[in-house]
N, C-alpha and C. Protein backbone atom coordinates (compact mmCIF):
# COMPACT_ATOMS: atom_id res chain seq x y z
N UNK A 1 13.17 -62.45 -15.72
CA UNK A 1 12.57 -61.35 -16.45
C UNK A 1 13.20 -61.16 -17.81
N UNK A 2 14.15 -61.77 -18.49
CA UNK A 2 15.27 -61.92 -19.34
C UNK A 2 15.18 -60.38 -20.14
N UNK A 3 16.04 -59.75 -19.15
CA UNK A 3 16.61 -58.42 -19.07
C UNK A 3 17.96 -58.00 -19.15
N UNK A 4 18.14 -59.26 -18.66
CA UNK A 4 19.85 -59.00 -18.64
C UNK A 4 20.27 -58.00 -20.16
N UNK A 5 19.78 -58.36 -21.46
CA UNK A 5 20.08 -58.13 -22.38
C UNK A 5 20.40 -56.58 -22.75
N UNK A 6 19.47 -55.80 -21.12
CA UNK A 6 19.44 -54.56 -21.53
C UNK A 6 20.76 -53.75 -21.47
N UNK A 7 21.19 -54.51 -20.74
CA UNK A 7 22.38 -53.93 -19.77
C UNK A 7 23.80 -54.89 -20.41
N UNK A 8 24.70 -53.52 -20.50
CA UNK A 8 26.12 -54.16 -20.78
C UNK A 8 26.46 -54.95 -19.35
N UNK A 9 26.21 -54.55 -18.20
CA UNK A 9 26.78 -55.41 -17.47
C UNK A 9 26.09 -54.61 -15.93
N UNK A 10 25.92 -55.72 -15.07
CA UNK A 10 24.94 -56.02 -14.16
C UNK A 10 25.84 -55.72 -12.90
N UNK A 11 26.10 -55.40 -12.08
CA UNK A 11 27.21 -55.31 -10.65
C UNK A 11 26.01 -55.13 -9.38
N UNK A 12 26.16 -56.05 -8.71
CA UNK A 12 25.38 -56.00 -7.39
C UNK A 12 26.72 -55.63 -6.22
N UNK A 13 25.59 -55.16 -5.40
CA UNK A 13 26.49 -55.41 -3.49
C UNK A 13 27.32 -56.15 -3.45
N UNK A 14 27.11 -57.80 -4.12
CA UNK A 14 28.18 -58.81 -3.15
C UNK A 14 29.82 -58.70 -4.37
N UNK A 15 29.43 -57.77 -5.19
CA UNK A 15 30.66 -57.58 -6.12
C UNK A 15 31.62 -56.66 -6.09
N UNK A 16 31.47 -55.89 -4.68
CA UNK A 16 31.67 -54.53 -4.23
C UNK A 16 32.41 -54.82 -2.72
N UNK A 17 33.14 -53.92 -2.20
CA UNK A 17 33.68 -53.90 -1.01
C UNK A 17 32.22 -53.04 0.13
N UNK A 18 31.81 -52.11 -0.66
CA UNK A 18 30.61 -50.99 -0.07
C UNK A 18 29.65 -51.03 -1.28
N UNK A 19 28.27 -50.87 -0.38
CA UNK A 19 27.11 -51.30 -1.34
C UNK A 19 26.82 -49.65 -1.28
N UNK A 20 25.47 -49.66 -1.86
CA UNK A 20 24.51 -48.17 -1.69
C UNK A 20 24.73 -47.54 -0.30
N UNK A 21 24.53 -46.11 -0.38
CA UNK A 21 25.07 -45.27 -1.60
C UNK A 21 26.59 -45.09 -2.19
N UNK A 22 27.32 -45.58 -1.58
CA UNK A 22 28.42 -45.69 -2.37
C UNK A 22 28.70 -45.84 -3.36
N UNK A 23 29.59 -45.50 -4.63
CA UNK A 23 29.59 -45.17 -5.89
C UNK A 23 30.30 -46.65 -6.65
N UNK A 24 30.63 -47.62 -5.54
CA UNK A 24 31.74 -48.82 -5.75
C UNK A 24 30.84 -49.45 -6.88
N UNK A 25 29.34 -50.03 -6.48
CA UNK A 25 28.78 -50.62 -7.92
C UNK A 25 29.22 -50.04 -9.39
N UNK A 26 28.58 -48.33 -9.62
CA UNK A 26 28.93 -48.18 -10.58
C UNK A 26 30.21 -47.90 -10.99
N UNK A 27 31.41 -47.64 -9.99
CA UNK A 27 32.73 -47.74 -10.12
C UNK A 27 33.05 -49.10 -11.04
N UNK A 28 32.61 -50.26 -10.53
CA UNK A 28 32.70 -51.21 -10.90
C UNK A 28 32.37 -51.73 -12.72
N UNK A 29 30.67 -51.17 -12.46
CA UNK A 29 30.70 -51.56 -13.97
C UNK A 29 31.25 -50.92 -14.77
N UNK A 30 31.54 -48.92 -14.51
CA UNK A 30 32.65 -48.89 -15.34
C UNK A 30 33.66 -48.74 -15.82
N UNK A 31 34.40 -50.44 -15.25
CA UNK A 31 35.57 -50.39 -14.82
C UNK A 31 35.75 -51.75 -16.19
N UNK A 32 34.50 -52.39 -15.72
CA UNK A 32 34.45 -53.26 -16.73
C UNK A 32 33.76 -53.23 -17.85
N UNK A 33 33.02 -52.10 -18.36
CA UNK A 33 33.00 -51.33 -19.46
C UNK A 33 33.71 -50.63 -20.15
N UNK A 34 35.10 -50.36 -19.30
CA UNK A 34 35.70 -49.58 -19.72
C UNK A 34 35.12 -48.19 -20.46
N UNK A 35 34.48 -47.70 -19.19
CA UNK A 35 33.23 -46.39 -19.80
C UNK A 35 33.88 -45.55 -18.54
N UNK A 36 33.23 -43.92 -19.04
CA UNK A 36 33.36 -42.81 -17.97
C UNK A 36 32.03 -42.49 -17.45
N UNK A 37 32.16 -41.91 -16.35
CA UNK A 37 30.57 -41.30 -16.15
C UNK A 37 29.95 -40.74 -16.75
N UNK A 38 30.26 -39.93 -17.52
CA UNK A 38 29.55 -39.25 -18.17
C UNK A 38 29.14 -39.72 -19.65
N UNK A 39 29.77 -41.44 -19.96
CA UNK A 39 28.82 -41.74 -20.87
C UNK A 39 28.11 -43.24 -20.06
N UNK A 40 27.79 -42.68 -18.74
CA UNK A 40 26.81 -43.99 -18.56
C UNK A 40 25.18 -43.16 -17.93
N UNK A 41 24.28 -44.40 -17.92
CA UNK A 41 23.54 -44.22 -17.54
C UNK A 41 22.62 -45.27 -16.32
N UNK A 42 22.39 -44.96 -15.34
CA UNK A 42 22.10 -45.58 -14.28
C UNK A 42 20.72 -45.96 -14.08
N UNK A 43 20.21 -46.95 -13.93
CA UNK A 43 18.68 -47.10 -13.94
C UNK A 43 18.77 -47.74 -12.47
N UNK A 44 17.31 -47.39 -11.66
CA UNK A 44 17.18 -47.58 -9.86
C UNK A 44 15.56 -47.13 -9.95
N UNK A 45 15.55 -47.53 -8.78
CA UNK A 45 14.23 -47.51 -7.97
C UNK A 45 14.01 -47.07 -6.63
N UNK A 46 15.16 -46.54 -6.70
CA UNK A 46 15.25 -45.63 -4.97
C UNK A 46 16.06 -44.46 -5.06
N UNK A 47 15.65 -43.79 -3.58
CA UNK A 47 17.09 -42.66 -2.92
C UNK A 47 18.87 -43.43 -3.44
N UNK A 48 18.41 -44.34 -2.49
CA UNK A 48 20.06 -44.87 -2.29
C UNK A 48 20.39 -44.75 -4.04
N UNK A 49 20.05 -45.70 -5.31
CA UNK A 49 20.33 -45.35 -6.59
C UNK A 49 20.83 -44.24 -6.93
N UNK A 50 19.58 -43.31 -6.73
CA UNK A 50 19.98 -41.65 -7.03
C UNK A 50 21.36 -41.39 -6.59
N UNK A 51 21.81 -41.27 -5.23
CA UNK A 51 22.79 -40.78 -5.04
C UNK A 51 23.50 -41.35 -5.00
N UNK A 52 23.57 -42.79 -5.23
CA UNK A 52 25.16 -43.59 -5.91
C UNK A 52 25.60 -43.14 -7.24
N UNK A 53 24.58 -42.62 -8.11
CA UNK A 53 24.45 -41.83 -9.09
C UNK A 53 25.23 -40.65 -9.09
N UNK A 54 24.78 -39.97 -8.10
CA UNK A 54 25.09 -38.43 -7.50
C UNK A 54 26.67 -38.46 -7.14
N UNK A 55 26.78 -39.60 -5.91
CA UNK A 55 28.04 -40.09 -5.50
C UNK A 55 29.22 -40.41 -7.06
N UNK A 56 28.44 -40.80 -7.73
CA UNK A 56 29.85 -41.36 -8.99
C UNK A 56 29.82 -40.58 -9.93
N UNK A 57 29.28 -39.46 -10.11
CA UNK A 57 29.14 -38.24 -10.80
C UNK A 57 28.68 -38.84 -12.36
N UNK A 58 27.97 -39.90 -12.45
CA UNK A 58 27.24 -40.75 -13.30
C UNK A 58 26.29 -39.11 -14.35
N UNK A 59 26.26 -39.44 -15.75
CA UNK A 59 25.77 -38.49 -16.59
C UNK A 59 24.40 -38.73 -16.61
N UNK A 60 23.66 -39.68 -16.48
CA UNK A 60 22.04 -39.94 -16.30
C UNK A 60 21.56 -40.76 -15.49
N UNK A 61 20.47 -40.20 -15.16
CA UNK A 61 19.58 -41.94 -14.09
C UNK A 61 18.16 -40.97 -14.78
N UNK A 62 17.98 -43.04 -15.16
CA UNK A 62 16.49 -43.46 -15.39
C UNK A 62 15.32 -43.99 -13.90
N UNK A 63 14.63 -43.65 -13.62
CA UNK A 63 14.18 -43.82 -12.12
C UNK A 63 13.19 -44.73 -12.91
N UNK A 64 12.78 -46.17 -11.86
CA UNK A 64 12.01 -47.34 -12.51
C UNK A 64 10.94 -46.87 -11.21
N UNK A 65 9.71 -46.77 -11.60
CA UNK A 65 8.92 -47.07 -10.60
C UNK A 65 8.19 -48.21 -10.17
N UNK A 66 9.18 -49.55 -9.49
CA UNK A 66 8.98 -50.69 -9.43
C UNK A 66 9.69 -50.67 -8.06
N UNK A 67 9.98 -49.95 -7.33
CA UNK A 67 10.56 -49.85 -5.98
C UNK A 67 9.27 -49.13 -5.07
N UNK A 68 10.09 -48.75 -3.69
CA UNK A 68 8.92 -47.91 -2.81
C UNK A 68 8.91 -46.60 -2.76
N UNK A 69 9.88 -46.13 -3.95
CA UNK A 69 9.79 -44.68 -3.45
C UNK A 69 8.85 -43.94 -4.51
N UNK A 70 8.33 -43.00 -3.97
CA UNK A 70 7.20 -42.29 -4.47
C UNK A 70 7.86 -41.97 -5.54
N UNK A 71 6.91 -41.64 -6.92
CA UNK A 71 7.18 -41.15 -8.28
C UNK A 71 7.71 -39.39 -8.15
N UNK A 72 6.95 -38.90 -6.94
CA UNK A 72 7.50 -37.02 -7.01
C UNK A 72 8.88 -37.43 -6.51
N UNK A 73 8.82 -37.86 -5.48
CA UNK A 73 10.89 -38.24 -5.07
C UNK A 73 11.45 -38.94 -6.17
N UNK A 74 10.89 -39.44 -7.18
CA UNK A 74 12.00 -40.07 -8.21
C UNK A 74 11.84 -38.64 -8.98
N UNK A 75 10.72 -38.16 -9.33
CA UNK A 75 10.90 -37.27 -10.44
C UNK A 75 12.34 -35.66 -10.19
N UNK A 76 12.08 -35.52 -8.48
CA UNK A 76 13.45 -34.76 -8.24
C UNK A 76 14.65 -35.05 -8.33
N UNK A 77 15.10 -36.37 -8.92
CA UNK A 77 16.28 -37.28 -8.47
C UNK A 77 17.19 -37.61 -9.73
N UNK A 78 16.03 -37.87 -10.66
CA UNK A 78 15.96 -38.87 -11.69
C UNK A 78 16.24 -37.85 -13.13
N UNK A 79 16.48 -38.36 -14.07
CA UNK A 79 16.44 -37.57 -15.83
C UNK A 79 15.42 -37.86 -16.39
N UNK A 80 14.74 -38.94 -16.14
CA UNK A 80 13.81 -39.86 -16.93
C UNK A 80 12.91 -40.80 -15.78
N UNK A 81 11.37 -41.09 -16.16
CA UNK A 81 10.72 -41.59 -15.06
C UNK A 81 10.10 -43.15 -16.23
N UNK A 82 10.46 -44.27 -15.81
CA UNK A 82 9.72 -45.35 -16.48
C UNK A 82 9.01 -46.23 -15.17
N UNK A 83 8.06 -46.65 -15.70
CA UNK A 83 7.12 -47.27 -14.80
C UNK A 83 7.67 -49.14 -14.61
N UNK A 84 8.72 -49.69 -15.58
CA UNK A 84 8.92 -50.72 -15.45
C UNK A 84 10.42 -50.55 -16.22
N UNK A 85 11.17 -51.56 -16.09
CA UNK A 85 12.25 -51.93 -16.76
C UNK A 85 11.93 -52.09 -18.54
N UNK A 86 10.85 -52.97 -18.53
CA UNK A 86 9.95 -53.13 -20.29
C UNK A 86 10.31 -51.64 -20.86
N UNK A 87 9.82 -50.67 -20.18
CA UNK A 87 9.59 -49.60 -21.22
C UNK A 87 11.03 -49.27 -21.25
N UNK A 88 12.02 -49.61 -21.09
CA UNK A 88 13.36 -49.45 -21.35
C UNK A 88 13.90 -50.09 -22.99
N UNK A 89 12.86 -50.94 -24.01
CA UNK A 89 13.01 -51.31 -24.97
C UNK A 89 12.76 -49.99 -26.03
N UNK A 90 11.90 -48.97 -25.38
CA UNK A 90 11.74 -48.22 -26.22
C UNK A 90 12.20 -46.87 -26.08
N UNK A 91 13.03 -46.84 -24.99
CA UNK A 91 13.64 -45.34 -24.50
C UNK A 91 14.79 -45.05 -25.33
């Protein structure tokens, strides 16, 4: 999808001791951002996102609606609602 570009840096499950909801992903990236929560911002497509969000006391989440969870459950969850990762070029 050559996206990577959007993102300072990418942290999955297998880079983590505990995956979702646990806060270890974004612990992680910013650890290697050398960033605080409150200047990052989290982009997801689910519950579990949200509250790894919630869990790492993270300052924003962008909710992608490219997952299964309904757009009203992202819109209670979320700061911002994008329908794809794309419209992230212009946010």
């Amino acid at each position: 999808m050559k996206m990577a570009s959007l993102f300072d840096v990418i942290v999955g499950s297998d880079d983590v001791a505990f995956g979702k909801p646990s806060p270890d992903m974004i612990f992680e990236a910013l650890k290697k951002t050398e960033s605080k929560p409150d200047e990052a911002v989290i982009v997801g497509d689910s519950v579990s996102d949200m509250q790894m969000r919630k869990n790492a006391k993270v300052k924003a989440c962008i909710g992608v609606l490219t997952g299964f969870t309904p757009r009203k459950e992202l819109e209670q969850l979320a700061d911002a609602i994008v329908s794809s990762v794309a419209e992230l070029y212009v946010l």
